[in-house]
PDB file of N, CA and C in Angstrom:
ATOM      1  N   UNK A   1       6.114-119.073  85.819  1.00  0.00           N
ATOM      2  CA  UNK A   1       5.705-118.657  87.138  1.00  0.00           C
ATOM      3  C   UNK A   1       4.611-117.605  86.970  1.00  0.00           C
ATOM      4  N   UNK A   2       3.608-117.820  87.637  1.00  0.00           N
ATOM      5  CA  UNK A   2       2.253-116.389  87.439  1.00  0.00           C
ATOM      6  C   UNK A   2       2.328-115.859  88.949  1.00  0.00           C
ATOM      7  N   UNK A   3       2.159-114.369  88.677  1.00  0.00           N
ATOM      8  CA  UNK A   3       2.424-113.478  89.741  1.00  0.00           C
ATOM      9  C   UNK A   3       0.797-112.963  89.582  1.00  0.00           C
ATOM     10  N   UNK A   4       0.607-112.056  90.849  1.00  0.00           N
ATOM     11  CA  UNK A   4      -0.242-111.707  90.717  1.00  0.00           C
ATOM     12  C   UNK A   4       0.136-110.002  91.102  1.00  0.00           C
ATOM     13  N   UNK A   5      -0.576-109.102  90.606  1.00  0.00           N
ATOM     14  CA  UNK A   5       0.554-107.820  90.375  1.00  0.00           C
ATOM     15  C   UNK A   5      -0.524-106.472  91.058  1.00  0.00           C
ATOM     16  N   UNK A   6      -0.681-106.708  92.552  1.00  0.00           N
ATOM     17  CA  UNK A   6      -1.251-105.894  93.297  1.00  0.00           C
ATOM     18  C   UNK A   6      -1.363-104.420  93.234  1.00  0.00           C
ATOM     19  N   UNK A   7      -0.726-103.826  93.024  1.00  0.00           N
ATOM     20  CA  UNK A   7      -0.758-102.329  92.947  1.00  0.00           C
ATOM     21  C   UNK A   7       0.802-101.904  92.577  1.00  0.00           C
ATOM     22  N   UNK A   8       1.101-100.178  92.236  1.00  0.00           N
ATOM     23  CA  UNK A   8       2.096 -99.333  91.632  1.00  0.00           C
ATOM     24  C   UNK A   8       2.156 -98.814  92.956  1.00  0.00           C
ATOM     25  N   UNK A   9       3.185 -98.264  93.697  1.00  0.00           N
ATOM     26  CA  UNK A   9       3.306 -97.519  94.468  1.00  0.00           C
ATOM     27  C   UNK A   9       4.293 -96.196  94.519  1.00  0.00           C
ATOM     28  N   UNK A  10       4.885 -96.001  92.934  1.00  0.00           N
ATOM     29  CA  UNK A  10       5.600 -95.164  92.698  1.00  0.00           C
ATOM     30  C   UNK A  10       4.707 -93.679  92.427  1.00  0.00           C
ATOM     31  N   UNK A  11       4.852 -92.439  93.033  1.00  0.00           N
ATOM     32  CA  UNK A  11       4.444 -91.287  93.008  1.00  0.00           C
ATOM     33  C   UNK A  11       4.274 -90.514  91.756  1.00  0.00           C
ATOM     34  N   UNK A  12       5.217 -90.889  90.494  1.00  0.00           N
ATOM     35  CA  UNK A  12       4.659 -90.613  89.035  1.00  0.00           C
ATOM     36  C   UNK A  12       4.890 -91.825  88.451  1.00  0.00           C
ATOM     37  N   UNK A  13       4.341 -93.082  88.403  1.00  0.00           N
ATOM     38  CA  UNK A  13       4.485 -93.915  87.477  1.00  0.00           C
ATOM     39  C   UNK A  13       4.566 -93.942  86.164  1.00  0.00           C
ATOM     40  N   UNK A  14       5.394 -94.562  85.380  1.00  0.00           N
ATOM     41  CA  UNK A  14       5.375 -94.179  83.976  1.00  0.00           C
ATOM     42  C   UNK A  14       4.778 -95.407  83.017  1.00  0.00           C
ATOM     43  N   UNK A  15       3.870 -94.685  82.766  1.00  0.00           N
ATOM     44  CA  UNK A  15       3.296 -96.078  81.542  1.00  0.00           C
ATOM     45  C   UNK A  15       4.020 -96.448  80.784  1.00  0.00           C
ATOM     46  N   UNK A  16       4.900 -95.823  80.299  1.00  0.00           N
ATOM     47  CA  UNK A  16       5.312 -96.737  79.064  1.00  0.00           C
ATOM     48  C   UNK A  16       6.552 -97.368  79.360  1.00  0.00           C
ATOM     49  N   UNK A  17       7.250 -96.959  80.444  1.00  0.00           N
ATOM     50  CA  UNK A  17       8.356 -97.724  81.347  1.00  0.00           C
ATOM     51  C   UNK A  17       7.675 -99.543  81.999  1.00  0.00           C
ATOM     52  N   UNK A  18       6.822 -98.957  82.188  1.00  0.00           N
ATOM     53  CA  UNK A  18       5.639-100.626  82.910  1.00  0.00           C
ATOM     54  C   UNK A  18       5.230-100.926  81.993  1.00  0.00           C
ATOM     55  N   UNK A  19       5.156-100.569  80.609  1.00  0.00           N
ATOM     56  CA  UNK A  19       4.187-101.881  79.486  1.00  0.00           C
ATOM     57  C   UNK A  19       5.536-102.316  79.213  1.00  0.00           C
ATOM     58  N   UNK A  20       7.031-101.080  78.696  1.00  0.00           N
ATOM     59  CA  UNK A  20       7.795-102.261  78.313  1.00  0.00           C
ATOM     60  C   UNK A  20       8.147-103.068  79.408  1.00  0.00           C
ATOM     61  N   UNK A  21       8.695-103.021  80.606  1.00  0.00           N
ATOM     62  CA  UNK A  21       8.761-104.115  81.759  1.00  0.00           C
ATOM     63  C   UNK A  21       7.427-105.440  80.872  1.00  0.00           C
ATOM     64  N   UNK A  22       6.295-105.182  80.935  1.00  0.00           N
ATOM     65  CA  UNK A  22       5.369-106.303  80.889  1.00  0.00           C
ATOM     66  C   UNK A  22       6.123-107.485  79.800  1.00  0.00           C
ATOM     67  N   UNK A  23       6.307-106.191  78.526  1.00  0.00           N
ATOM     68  CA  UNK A  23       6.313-107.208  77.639  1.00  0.00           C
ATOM     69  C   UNK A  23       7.861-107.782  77.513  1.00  0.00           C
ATOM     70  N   UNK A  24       8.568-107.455  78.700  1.00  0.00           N
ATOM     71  CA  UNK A  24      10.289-108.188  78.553  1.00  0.00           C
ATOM     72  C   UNK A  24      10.205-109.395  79.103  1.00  0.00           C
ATOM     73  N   UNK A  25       9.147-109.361  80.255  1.00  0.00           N
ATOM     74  CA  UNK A  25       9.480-110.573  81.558  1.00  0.00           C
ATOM     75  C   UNK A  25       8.452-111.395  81.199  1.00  0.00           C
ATOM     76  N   UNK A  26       7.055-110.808  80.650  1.00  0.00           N
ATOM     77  CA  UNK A  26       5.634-111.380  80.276  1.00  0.00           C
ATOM     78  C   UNK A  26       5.302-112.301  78.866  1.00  0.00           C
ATOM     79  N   UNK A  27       6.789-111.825  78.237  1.00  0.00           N
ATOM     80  CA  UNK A  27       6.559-112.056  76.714  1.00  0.00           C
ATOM     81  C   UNK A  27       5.234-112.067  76.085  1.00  0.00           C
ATOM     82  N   UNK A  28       4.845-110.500  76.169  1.00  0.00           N
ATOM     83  CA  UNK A  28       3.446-110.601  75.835  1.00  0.00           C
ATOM     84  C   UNK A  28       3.370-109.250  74.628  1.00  0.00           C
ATOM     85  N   UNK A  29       2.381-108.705  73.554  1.00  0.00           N
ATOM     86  CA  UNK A  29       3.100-107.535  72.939  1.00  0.00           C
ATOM     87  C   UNK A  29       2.300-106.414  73.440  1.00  0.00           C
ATOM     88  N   UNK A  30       2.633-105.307  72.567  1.00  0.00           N
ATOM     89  CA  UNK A  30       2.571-103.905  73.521  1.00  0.00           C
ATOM     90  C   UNK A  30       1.135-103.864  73.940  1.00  0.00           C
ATOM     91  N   UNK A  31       0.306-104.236  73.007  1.00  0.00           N
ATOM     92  CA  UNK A  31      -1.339-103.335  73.515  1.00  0.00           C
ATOM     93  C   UNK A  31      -1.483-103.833  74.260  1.00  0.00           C
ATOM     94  N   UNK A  32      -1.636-105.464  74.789  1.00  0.00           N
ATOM     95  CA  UNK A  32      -1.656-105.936  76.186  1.00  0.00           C
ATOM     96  C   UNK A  32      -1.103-105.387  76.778  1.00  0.00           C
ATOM     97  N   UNK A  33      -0.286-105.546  76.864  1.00  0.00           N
ATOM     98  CA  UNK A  33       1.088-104.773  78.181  1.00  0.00           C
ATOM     99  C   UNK A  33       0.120-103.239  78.385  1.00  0.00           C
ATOM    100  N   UNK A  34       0.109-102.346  77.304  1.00  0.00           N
ATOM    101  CA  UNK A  34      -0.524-100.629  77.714  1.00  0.00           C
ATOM    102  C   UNK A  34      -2.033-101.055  78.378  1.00  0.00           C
ATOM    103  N   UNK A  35      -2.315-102.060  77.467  1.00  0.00           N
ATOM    104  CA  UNK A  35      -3.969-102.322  78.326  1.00  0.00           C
ATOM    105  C   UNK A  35      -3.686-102.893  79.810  1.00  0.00           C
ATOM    106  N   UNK A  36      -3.349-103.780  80.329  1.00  0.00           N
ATOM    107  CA  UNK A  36      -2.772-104.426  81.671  1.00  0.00           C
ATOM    108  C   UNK A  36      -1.791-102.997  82.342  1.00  0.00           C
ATOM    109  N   UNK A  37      -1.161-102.103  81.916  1.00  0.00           N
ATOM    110  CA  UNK A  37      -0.743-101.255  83.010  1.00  0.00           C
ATOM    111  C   UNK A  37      -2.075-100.022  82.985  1.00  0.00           C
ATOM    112  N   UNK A  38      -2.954 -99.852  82.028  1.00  0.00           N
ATOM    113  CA  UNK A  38      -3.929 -99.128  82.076  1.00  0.00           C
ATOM    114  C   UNK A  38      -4.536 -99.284  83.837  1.00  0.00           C
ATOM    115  N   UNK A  39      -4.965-100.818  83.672  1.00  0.00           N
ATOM    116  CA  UNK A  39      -5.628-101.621  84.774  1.00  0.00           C
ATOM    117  C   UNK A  39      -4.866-101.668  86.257  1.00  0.00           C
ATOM    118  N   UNK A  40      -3.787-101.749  85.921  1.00  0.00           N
ATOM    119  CA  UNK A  40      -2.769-102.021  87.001  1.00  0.00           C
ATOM    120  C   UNK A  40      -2.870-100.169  87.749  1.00  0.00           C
ATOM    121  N   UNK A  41      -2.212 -99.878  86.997  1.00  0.00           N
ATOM    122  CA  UNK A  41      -2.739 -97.848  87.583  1.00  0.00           C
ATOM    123  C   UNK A  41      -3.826 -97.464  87.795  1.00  0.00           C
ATOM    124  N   UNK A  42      -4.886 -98.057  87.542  1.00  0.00           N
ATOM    125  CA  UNK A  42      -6.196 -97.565  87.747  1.00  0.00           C
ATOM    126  C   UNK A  42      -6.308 -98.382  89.803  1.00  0.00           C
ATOM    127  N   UNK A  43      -6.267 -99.097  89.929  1.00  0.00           N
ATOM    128  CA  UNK A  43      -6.164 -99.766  91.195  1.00  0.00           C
ATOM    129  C   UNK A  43      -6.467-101.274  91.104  1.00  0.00           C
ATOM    130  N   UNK A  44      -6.535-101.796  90.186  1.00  0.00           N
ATOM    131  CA  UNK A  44      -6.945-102.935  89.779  1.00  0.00           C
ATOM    132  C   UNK A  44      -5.902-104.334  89.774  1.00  0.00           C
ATOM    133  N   UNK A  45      -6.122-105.386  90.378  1.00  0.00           N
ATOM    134  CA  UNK A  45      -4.885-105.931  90.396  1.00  0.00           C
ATOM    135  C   UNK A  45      -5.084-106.865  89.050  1.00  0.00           C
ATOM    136  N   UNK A  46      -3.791-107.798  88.687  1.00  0.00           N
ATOM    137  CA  UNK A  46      -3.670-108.527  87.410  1.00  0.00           C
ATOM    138  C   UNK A  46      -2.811-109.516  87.486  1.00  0.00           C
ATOM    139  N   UNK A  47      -3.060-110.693  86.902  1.00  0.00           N
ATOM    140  CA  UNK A  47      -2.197-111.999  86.988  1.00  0.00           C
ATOM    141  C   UNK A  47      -1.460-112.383  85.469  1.00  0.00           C
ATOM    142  N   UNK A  48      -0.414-112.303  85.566  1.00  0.00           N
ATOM    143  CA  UNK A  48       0.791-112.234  84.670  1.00  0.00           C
ATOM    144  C   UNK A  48       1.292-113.549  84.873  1.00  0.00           C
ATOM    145  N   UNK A  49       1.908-114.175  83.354  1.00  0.00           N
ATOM    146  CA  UNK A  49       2.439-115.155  83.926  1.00  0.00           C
ATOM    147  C   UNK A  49       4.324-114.751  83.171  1.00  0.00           C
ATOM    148  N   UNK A  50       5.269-114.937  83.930  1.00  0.00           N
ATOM    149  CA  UNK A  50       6.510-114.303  83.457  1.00  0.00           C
ATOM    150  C   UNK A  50       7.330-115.521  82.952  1.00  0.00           C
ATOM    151  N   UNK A  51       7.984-115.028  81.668  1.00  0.00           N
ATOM    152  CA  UNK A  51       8.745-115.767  81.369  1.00  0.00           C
ATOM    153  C   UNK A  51      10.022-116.204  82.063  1.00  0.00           C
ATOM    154  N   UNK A  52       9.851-117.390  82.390  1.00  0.00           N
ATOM    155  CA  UNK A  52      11.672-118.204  83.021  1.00  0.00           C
ATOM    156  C   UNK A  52      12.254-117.928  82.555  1.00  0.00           C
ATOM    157  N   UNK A  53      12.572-117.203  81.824  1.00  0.00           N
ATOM    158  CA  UNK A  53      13.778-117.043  80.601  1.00  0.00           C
ATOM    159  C   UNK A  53      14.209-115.604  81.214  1.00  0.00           C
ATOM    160  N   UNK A  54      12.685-114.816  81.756  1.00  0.00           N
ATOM    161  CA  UNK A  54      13.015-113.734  81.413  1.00  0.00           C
ATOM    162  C   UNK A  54      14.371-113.033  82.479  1.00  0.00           C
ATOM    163  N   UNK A  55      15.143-112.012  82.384  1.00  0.00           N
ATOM    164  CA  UNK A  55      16.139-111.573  82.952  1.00  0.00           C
ATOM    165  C   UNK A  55      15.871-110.407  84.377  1.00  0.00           C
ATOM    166  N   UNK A  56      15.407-111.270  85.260  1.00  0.00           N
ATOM    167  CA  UNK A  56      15.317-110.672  87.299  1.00  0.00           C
ATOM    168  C   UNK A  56      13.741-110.248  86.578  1.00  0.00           C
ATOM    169  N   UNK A  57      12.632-110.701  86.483  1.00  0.00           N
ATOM    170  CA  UNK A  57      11.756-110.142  86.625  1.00  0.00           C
ATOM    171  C   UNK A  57      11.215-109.451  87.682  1.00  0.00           C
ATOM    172  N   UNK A  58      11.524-110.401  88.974  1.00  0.00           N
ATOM    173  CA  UNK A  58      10.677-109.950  90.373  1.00  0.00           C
ATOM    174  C   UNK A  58      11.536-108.324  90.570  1.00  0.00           C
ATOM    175  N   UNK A  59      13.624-108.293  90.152  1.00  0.00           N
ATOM    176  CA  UNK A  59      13.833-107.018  90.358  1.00  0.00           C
ATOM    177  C   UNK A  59      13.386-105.749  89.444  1.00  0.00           C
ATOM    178  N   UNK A  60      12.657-106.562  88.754  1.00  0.00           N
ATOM    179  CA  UNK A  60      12.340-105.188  87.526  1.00  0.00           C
ATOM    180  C   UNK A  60      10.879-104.724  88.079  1.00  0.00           C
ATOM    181  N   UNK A  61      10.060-105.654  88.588  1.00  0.00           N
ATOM    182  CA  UNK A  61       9.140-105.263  88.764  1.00  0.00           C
ATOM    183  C   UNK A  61       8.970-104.235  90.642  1.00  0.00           C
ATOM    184  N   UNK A  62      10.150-104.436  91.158  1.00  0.00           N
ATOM    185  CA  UNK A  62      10.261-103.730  92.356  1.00  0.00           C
ATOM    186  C   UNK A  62      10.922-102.042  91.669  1.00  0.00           C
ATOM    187  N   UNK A  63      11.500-102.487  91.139  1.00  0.00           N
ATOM    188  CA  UNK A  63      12.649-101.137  90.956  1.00  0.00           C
ATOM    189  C   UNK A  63      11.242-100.259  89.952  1.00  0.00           C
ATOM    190  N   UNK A  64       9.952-100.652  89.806  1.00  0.00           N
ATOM    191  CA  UNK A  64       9.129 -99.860  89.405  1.00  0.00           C
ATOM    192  C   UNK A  64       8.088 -99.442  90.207  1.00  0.00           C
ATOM    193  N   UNK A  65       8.327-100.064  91.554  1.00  0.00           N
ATOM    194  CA  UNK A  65       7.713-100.244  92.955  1.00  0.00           C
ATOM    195  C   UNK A  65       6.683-100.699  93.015  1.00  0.00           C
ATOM    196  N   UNK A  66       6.260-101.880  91.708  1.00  0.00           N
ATOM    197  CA  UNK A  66       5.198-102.534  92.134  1.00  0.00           C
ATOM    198  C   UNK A  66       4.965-104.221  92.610  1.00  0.00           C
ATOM    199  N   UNK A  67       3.926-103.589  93.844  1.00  0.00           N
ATOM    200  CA  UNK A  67       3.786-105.052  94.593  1.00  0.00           C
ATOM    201  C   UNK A  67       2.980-106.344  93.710  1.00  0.00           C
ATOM    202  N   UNK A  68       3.375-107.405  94.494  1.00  0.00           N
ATOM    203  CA  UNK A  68       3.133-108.559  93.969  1.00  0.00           C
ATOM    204  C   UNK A  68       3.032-109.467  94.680  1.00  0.00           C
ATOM    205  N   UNK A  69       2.671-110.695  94.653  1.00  0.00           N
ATOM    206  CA  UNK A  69       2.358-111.785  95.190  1.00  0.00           C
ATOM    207  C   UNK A  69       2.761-113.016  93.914  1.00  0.00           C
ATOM    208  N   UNK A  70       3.762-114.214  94.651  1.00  0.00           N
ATOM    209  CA  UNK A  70       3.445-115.267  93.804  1.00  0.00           C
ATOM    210  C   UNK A  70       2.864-116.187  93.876  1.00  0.00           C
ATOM    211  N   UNK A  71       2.093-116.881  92.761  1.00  0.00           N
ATOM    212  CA  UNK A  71       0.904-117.619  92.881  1.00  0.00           C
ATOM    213  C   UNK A  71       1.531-119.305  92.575  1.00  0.00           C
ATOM    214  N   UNK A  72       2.215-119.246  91.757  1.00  0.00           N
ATOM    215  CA  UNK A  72       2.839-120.766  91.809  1.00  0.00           C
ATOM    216  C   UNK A  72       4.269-120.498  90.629  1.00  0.00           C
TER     217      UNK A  72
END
């Protein structure tokens, strides 16, 4: 499934809490993941594609308060 990953809306976001999220649900490894939340915090949106496998992605990615859209 690819999401598309609109903005952070949490008041101190934590980088390194959101790269590991990336790379649990994204199966992707860390420097992507730190480079893609670099982008993602800066205001920039990004299209992820998450692993089926992976365990509640859409709740992991709320409980870090960031919005999203799914694309297919």
């Amino acid at each position: 499934m690819k999401l598309n990953l609109l903005s952070c809306d949490a008041d101190r976001p934590n980088k390194r809490t959101i790269s590991r999220c990336f790379v649990e649900i994204a199966n992707m490894d860390e420097s992507l993941a730190s480079e893609l939340t670099d982008i993602l915090l800066e205001g920039d949106s990004i299209e992820i594609e998450v692993d089926p496998n992976a365990n509640a992605p859409l709740r992991a990615l709320r409980k870090l308060s960031i919005d999203y859209e799914i694309i297919e």
